[in-house]
PDB file of N, CA and C in Angstrom:
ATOM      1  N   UNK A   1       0.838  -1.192   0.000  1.00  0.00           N
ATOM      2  CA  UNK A   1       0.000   0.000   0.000  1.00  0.00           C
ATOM      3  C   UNK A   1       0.878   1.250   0.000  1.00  0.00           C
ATOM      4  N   UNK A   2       0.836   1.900  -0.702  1.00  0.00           N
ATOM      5  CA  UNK A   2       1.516   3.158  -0.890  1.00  0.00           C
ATOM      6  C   UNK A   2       0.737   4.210  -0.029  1.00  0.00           C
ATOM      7  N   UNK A   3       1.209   5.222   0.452  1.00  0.00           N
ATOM      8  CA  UNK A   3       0.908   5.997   1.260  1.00  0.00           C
ATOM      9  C   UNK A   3       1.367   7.694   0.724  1.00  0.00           C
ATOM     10  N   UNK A   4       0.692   8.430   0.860  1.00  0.00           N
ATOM     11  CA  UNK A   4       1.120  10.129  -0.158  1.00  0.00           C
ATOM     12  C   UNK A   4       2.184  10.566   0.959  1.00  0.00           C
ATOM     13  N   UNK A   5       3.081  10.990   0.357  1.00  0.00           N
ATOM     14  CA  UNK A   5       3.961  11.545   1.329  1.00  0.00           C
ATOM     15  C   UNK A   5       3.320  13.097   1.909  1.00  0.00           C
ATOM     16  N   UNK A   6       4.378  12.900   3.296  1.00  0.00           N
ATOM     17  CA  UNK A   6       2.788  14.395   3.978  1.00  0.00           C
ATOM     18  C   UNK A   6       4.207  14.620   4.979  1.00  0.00           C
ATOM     19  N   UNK A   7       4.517  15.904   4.936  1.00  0.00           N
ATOM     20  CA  UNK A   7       5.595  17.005   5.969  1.00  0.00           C
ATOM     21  C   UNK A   7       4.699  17.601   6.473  1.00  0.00           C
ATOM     22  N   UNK A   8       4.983  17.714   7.880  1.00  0.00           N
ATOM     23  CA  UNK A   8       3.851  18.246   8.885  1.00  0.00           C
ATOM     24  C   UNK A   8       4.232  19.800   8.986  1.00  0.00           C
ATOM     25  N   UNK A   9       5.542  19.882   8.412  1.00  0.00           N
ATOM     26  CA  UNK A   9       6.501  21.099   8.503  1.00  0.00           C
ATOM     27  C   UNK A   9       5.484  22.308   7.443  1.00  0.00           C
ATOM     28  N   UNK A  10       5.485  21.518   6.368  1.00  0.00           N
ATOM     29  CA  UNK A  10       5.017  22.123   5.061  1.00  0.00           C
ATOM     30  C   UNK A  10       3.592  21.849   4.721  1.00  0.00           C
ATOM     31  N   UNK A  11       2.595  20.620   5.317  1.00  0.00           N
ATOM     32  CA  UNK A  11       1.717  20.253   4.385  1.00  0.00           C
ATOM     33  C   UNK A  11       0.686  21.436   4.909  1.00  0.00           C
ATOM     34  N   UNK A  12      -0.382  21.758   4.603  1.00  0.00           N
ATOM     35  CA  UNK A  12      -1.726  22.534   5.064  1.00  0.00           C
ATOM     36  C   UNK A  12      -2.674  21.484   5.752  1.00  0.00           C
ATOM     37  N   UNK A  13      -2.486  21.574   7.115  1.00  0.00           N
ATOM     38  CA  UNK A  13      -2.760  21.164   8.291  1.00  0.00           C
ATOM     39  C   UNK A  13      -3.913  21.759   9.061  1.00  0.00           C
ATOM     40  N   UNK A  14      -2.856  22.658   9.460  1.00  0.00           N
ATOM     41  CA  UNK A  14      -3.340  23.475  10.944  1.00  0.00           C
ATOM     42  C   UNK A  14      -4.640  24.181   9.980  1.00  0.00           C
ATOM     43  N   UNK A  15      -5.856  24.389  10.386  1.00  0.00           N
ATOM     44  CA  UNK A  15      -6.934  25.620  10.314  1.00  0.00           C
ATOM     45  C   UNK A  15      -6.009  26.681  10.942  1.00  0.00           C
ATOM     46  N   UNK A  16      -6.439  27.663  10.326  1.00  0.00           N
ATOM     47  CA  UNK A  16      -6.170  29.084  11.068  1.00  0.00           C
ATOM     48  C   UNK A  16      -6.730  30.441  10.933  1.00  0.00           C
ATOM     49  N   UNK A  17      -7.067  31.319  11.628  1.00  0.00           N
ATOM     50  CA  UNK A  17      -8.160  31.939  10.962  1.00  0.00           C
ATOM     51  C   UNK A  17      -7.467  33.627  10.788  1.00  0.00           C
ATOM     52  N   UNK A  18      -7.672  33.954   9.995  1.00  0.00           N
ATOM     53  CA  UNK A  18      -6.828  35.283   9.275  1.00  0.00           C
ATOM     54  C   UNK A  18      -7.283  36.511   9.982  1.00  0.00           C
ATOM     55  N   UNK A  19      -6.687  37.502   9.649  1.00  0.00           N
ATOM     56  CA  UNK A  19      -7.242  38.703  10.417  1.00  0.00           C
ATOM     57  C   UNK A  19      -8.762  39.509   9.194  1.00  0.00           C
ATOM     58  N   UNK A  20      -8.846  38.393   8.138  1.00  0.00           N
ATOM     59  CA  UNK A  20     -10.483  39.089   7.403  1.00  0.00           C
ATOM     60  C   UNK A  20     -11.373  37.771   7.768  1.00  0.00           C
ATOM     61  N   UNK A  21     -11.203  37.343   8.728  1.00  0.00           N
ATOM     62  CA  UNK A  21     -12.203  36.020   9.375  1.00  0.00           C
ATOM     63  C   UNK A  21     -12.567  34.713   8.876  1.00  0.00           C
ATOM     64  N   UNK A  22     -11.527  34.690   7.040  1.00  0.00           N
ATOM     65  CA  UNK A  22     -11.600  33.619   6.326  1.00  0.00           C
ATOM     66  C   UNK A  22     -10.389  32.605   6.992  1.00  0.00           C
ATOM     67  N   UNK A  23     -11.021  31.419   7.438  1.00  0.00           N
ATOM     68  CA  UNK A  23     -10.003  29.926   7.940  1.00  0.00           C
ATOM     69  C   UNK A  23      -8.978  29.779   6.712  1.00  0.00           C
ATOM     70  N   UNK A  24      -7.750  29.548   6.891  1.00  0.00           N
ATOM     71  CA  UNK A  24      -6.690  29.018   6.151  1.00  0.00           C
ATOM     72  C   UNK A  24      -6.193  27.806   6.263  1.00  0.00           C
ATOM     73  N   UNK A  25      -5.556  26.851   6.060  1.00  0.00           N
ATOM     74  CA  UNK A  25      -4.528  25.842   6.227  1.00  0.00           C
ATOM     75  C   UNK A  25      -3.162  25.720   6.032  1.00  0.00           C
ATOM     76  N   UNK A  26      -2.746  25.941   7.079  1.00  0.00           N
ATOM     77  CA  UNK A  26      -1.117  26.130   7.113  1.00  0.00           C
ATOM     78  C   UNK A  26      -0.170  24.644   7.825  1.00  0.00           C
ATOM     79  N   UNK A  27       0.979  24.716   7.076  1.00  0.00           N
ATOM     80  CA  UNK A  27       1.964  23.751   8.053  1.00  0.00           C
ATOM     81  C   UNK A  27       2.389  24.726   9.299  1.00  0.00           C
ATOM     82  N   UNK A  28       2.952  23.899  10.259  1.00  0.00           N
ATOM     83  CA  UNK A  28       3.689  24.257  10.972  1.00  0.00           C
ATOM     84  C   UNK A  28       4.642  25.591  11.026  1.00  0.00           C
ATOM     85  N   UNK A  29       5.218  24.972   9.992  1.00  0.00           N
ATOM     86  CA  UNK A  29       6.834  26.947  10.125  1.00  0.00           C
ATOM     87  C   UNK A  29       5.866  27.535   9.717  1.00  0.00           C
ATOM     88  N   UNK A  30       4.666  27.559   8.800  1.00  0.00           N
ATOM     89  CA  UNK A  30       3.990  28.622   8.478  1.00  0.00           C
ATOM     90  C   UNK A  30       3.087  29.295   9.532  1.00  0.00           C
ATOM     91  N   UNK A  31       2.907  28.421  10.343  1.00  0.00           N
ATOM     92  CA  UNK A  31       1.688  29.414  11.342  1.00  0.00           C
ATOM     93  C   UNK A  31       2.509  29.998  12.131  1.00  0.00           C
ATOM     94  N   UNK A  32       4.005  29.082  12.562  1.00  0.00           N
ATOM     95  CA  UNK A  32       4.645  29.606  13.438  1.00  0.00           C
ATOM     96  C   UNK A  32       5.101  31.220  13.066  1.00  0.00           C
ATOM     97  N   UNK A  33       5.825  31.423  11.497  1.00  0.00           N
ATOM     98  CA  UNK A  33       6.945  32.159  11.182  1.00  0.00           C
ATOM     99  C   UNK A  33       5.764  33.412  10.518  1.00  0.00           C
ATOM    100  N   UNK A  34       4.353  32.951  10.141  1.00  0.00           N
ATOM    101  CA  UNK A  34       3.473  34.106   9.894  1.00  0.00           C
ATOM    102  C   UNK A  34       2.264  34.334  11.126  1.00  0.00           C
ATOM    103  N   UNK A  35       2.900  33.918  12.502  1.00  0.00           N
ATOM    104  CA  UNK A  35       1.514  33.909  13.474  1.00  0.00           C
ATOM    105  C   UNK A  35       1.191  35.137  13.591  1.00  0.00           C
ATOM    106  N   UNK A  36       1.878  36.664  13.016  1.00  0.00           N
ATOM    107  CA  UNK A  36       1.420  37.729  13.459  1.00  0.00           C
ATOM    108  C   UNK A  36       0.037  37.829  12.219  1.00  0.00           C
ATOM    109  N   UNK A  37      -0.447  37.366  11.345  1.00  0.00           N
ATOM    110  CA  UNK A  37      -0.694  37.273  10.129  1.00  0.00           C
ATOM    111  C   UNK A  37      -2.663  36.858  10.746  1.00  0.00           C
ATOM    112  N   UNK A  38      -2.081  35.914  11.579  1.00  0.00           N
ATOM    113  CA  UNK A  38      -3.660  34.805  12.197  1.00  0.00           C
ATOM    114  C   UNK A  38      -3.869  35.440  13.687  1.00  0.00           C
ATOM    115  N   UNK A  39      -5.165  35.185  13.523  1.00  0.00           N
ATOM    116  CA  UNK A  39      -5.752  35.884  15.140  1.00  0.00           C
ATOM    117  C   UNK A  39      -5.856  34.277  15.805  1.00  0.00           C
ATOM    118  N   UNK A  40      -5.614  33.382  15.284  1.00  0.00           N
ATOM    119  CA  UNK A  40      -5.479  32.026  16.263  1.00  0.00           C
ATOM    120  C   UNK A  40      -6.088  30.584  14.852  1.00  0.00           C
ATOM    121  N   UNK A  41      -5.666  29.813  16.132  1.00  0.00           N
ATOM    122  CA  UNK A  41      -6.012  28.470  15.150  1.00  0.00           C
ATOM    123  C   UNK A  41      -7.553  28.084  15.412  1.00  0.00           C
ATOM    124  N   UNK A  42      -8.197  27.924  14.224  1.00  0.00           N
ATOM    125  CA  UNK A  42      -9.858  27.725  14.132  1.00  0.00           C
ATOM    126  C   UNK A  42      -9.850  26.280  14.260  1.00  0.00           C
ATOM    127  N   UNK A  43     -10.129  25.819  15.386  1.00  0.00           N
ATOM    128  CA  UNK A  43     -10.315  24.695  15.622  1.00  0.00           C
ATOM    129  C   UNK A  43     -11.392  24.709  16.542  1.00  0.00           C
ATOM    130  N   UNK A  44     -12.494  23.295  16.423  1.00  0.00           N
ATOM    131  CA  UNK A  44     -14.076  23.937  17.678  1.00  0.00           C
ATOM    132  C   UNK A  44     -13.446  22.507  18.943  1.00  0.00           C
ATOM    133  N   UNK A  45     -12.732  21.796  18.571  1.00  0.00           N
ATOM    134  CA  UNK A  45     -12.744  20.761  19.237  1.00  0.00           C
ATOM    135  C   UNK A  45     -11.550  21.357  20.470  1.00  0.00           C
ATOM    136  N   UNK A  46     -12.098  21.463  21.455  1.00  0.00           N
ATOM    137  CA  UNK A  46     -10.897  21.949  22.661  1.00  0.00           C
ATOM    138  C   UNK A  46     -10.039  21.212  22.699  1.00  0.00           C
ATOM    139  N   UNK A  47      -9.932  19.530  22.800  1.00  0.00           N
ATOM    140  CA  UNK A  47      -8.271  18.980  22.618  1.00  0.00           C
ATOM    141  C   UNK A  47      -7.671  19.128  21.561  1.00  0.00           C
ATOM    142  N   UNK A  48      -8.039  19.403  20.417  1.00  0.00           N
ATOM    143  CA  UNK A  48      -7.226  19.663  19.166  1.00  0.00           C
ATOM    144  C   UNK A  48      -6.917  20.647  19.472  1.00  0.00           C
ATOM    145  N   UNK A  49      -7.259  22.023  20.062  1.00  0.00           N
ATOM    146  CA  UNK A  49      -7.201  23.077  19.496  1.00  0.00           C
ATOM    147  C   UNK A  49      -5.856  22.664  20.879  1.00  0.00           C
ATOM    148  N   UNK A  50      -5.860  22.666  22.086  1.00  0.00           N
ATOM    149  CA  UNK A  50      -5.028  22.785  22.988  1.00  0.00           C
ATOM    150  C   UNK A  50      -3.489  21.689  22.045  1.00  0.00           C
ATOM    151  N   UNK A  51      -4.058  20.851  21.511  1.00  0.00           N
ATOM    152  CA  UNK A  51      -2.769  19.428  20.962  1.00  0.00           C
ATOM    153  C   UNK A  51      -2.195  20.482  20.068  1.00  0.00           C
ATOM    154  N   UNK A  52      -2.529  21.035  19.069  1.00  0.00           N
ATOM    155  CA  UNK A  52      -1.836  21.826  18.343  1.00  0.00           C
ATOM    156  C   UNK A  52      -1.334  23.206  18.652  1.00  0.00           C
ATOM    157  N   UNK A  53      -1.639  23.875  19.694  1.00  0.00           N
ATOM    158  CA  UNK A  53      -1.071  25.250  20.290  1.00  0.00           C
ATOM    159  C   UNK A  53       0.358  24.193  21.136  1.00  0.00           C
ATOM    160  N   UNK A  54      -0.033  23.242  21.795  1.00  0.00           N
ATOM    161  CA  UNK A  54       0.881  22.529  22.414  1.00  0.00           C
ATOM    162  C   UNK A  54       2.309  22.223  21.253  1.00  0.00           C
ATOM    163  N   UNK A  55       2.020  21.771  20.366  1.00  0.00           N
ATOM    164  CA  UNK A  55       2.899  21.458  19.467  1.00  0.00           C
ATOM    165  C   UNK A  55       3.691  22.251  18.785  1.00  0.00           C
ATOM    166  N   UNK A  56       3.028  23.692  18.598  1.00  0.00           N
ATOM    167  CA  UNK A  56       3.434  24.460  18.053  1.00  0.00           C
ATOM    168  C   UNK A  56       4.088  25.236  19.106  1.00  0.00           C
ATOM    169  N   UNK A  57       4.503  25.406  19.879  1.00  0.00           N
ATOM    170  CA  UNK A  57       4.781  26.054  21.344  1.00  0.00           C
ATOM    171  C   UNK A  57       6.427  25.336  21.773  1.00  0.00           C
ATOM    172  N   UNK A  58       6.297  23.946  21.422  1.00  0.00           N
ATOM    173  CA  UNK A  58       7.205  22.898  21.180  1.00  0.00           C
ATOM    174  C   UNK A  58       8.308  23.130  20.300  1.00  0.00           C
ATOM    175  N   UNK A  59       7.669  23.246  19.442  1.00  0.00           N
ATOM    176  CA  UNK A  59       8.521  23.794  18.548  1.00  0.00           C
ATOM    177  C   UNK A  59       9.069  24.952  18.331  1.00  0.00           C
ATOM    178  N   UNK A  60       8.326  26.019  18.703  1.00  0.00           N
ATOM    179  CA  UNK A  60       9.054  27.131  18.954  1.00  0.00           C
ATOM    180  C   UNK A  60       9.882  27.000  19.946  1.00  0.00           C
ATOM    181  N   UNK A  61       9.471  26.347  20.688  1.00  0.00           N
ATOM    182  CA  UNK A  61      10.766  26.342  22.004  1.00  0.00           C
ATOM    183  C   UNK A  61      11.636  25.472  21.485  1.00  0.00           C
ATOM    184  N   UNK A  62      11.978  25.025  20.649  1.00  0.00           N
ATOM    185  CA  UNK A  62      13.212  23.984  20.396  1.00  0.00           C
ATOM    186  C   UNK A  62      14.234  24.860  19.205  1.00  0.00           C
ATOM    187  N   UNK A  63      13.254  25.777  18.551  1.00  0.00           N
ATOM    188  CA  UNK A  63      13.643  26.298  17.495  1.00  0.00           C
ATOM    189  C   UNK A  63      14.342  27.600  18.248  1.00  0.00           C
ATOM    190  N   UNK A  64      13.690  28.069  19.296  1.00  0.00           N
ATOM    191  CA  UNK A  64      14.213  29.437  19.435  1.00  0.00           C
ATOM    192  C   UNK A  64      15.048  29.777  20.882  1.00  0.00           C
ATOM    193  N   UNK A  65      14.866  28.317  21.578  1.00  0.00           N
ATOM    194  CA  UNK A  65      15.746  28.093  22.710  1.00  0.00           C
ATOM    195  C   UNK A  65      15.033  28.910  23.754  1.00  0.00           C
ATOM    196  N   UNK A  66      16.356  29.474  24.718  1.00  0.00           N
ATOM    197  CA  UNK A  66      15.813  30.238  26.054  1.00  0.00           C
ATOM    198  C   UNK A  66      16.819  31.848  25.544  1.00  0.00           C
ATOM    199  N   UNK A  67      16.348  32.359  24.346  1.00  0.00           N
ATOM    200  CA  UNK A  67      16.522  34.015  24.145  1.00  0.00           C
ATOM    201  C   UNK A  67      15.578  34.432  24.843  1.00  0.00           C
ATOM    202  N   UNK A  68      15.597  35.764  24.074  1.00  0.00           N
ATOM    203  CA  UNK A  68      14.448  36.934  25.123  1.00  0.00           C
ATOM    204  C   UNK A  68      13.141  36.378  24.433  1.00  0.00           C
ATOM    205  N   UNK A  69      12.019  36.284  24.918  1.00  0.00           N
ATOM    206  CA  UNK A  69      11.138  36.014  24.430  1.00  0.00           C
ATOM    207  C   UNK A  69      10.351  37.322  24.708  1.00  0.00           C
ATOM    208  N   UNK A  70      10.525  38.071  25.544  1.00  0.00           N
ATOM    209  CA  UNK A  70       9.486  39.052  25.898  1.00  0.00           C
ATOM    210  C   UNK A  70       9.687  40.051  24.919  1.00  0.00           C
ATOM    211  N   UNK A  71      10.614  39.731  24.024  1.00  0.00           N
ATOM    212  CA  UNK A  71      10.558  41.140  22.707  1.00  0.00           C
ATOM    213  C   UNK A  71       9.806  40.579  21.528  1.00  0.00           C
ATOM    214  N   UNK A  72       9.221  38.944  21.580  1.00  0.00           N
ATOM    215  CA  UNK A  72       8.158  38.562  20.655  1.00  0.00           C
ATOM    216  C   UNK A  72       6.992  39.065  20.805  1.00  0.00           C
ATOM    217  N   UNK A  73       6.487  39.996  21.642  1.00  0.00           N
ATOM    218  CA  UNK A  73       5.076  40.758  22.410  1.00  0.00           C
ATOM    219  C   UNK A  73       5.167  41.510  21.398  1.00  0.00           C
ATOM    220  N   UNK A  74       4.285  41.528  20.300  1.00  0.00           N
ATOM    221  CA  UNK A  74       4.143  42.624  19.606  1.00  0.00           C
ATOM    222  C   UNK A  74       4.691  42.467  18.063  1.00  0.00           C
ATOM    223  N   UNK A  75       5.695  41.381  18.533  1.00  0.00           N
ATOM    224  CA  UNK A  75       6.359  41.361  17.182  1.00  0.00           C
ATOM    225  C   UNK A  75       6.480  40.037  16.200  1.00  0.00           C
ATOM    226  N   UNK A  76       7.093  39.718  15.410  1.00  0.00           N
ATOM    227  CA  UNK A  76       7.222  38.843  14.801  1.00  0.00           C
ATOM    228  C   UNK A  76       7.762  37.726  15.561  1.00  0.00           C
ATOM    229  N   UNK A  77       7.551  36.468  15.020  1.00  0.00           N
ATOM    230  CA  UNK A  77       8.380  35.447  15.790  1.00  0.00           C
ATOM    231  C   UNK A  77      10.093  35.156  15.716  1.00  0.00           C
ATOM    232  N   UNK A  78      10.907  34.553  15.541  1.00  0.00           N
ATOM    233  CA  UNK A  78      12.506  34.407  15.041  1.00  0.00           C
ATOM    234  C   UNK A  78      12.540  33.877  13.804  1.00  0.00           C
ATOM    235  N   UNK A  79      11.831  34.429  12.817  1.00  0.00           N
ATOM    236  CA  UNK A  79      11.683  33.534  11.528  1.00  0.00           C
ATOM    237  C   UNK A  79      13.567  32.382  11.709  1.00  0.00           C
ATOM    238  N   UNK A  80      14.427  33.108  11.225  1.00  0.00           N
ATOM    239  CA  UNK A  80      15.538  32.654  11.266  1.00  0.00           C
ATOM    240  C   UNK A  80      16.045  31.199  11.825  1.00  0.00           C
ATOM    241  N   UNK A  81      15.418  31.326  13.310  1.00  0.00           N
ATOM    242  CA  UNK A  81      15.824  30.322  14.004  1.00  0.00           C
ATOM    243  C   UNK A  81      14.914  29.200  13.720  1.00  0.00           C
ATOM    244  N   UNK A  82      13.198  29.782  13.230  1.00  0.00           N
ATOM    245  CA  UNK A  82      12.507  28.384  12.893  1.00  0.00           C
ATOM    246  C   UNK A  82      13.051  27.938  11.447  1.00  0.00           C
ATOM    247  N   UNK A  83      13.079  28.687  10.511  1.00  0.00           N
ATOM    248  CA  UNK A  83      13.723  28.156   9.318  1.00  0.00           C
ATOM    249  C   UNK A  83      15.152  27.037   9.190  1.00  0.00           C
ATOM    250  N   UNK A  84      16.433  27.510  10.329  1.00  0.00           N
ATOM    251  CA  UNK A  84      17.182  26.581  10.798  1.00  0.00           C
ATOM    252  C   UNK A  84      16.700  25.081  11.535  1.00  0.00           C
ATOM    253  N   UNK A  85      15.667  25.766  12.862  1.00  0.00           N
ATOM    254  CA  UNK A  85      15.264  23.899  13.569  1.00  0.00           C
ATOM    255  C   UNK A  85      14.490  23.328  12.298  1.00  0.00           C
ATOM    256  N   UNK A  86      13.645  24.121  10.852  1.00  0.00           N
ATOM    257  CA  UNK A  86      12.983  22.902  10.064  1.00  0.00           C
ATOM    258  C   UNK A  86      13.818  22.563   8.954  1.00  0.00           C
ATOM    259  N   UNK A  87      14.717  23.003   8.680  1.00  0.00           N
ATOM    260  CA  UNK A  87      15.971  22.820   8.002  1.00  0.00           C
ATOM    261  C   UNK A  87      16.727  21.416   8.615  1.00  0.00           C
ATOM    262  N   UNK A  88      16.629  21.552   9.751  1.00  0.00           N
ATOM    263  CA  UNK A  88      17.974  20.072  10.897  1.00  0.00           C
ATOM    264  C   UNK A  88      17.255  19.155  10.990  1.00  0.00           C
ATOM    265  N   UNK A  89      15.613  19.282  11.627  1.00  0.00           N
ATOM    266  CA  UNK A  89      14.752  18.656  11.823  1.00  0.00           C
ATOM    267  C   UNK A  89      13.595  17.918  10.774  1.00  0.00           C
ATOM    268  N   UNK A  90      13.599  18.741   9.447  1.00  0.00           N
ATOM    269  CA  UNK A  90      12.897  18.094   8.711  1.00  0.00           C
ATOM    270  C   UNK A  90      12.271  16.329   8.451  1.00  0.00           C
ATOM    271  N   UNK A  91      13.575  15.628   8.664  1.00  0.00           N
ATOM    272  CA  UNK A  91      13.324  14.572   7.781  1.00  0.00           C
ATOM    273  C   UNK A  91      12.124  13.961   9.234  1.00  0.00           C
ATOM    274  N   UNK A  92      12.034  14.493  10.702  1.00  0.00           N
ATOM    275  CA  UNK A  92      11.749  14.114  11.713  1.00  0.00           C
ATOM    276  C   UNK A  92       9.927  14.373  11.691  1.00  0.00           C
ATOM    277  N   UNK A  93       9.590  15.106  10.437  1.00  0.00           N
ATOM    278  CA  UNK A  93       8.215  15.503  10.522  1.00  0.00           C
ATOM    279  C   UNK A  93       7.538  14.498   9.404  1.00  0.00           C
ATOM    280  N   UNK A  94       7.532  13.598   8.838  1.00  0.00           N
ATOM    281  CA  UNK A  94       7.378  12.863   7.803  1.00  0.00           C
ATOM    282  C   UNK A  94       6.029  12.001   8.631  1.00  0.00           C
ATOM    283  N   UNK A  95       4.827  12.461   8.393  1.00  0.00           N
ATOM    284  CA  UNK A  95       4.122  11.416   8.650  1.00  0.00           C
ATOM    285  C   UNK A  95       4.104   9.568   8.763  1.00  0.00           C
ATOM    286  N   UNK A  96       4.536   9.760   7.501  1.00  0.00           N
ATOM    287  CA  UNK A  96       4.386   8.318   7.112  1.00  0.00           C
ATOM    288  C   UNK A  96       6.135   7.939   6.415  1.00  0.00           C
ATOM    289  N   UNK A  97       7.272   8.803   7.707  1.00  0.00           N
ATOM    290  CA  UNK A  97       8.200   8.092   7.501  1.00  0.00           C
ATOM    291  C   UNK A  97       8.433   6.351   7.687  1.00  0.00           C
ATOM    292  N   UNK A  98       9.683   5.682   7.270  1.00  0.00           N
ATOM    293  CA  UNK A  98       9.628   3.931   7.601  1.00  0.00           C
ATOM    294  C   UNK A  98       9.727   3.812   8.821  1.00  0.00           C
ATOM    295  N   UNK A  99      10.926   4.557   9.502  1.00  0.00           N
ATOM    296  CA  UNK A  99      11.731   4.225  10.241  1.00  0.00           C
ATOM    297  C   UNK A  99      10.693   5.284  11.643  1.00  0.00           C
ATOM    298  N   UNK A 100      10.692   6.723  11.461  1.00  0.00           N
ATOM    299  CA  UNK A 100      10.256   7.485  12.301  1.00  0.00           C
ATOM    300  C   UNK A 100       8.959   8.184  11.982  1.00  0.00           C
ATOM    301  N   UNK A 101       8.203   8.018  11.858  1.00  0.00           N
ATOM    302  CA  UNK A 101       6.931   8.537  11.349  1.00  0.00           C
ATOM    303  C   UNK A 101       6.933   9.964  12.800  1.00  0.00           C
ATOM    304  N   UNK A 102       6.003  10.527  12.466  1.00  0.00           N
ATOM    305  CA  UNK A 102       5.595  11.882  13.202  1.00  0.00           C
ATOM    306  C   UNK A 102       4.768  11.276  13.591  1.00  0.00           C
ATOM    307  N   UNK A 103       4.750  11.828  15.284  1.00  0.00           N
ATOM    308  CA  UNK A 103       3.809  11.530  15.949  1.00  0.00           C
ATOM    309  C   UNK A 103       2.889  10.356  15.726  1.00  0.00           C
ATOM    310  N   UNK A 104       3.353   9.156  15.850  1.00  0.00           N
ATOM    311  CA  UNK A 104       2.575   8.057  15.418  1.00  0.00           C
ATOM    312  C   UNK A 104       3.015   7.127  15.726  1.00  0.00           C
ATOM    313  N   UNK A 105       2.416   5.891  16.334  1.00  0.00           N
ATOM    314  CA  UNK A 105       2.902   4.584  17.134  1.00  0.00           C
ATOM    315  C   UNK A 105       3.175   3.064  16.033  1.00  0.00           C
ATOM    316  N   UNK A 106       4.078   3.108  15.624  1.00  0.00           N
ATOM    317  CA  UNK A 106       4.011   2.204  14.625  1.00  0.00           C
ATOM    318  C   UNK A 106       3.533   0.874  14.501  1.00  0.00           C
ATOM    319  N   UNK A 107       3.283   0.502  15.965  1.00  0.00           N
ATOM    320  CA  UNK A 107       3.154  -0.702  16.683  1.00  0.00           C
ATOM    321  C   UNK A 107       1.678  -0.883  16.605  1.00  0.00           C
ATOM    322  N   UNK A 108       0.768   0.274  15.901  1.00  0.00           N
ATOM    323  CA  UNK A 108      -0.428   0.523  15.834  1.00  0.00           C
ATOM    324  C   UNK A 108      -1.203   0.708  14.239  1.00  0.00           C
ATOM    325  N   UNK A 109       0.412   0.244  13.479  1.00  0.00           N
ATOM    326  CA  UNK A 109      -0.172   0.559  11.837  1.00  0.00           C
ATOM    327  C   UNK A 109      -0.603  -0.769  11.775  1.00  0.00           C
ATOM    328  N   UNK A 110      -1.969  -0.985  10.660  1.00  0.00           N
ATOM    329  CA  UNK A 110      -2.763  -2.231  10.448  1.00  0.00           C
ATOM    330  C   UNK A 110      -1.918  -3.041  10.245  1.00  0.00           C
ATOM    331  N   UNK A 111      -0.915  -3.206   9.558  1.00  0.00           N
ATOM    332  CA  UNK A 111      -0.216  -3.967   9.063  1.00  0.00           C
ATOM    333  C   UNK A 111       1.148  -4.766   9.827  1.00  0.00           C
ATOM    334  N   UNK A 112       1.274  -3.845  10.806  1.00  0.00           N
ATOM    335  CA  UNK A 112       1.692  -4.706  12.267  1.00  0.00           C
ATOM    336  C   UNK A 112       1.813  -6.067  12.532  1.00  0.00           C
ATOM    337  N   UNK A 113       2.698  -6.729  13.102  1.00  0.00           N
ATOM    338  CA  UNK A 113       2.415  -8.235  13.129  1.00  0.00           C
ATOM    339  C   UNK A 113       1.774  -7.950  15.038  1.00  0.00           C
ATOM    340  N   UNK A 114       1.494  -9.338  15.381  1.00  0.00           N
ATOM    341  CA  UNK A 114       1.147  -9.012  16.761  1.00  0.00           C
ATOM    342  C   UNK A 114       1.476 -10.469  17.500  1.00  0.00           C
TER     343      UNK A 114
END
């Protein structure tokens, strides 16, 4: 069974809802590196909406370390530094990698022995 290849980095994922009230779909670096852009992620389901602020929060913190954060109030995020962690980290977002899939228990694909 072949499977579409899908980057969680890049694919259009996340809902997000714009500052003219139309929902978008963005990857990851994108909501992160344009969040001044979205008034938040349009999601109605409260654990999604919390799983993906969680994730994305994650990642900014891995991408942008322990700098000043209190000069992101207002402003843009570190484009720079997320473009570097999805640059190092890429091959690590692959849904339906062999070896490391994203977020996903392999021990749980149908095809599993047991």
């Amino acid at each position: 069974m072949s499977r579409k290849a899908h980057n969680a980095l890049d694919a259009p994922w996340i809902p997000v809802l714009c500052r003219d009230r139309k929902v978008e779909h963005v990857g990851i670096r994108d909501a992160l590196v344009n969040a001044h852009l979205y008034t938040g992620v349009a999601e109605s389901s409260p654990t999604v909406l919390v799983s993906i602020y969680r994730l994305l929060l994650a990642v900014l913190n891995r991408a942008a370390g322990d700098g000043d954060r209190a000069k992101w109030y207002g402003a843009t995020l570190p484009q720079e530094a997320i473009d570097q962690y999805c640059v190092r980290w890429r091959d690590r977002f692959w849904l339906f990698h062999p070896d490391r899939p994203f977020m996903q228990v392999p021990l749980l694909a149908p095809d599993a022995e047991e």
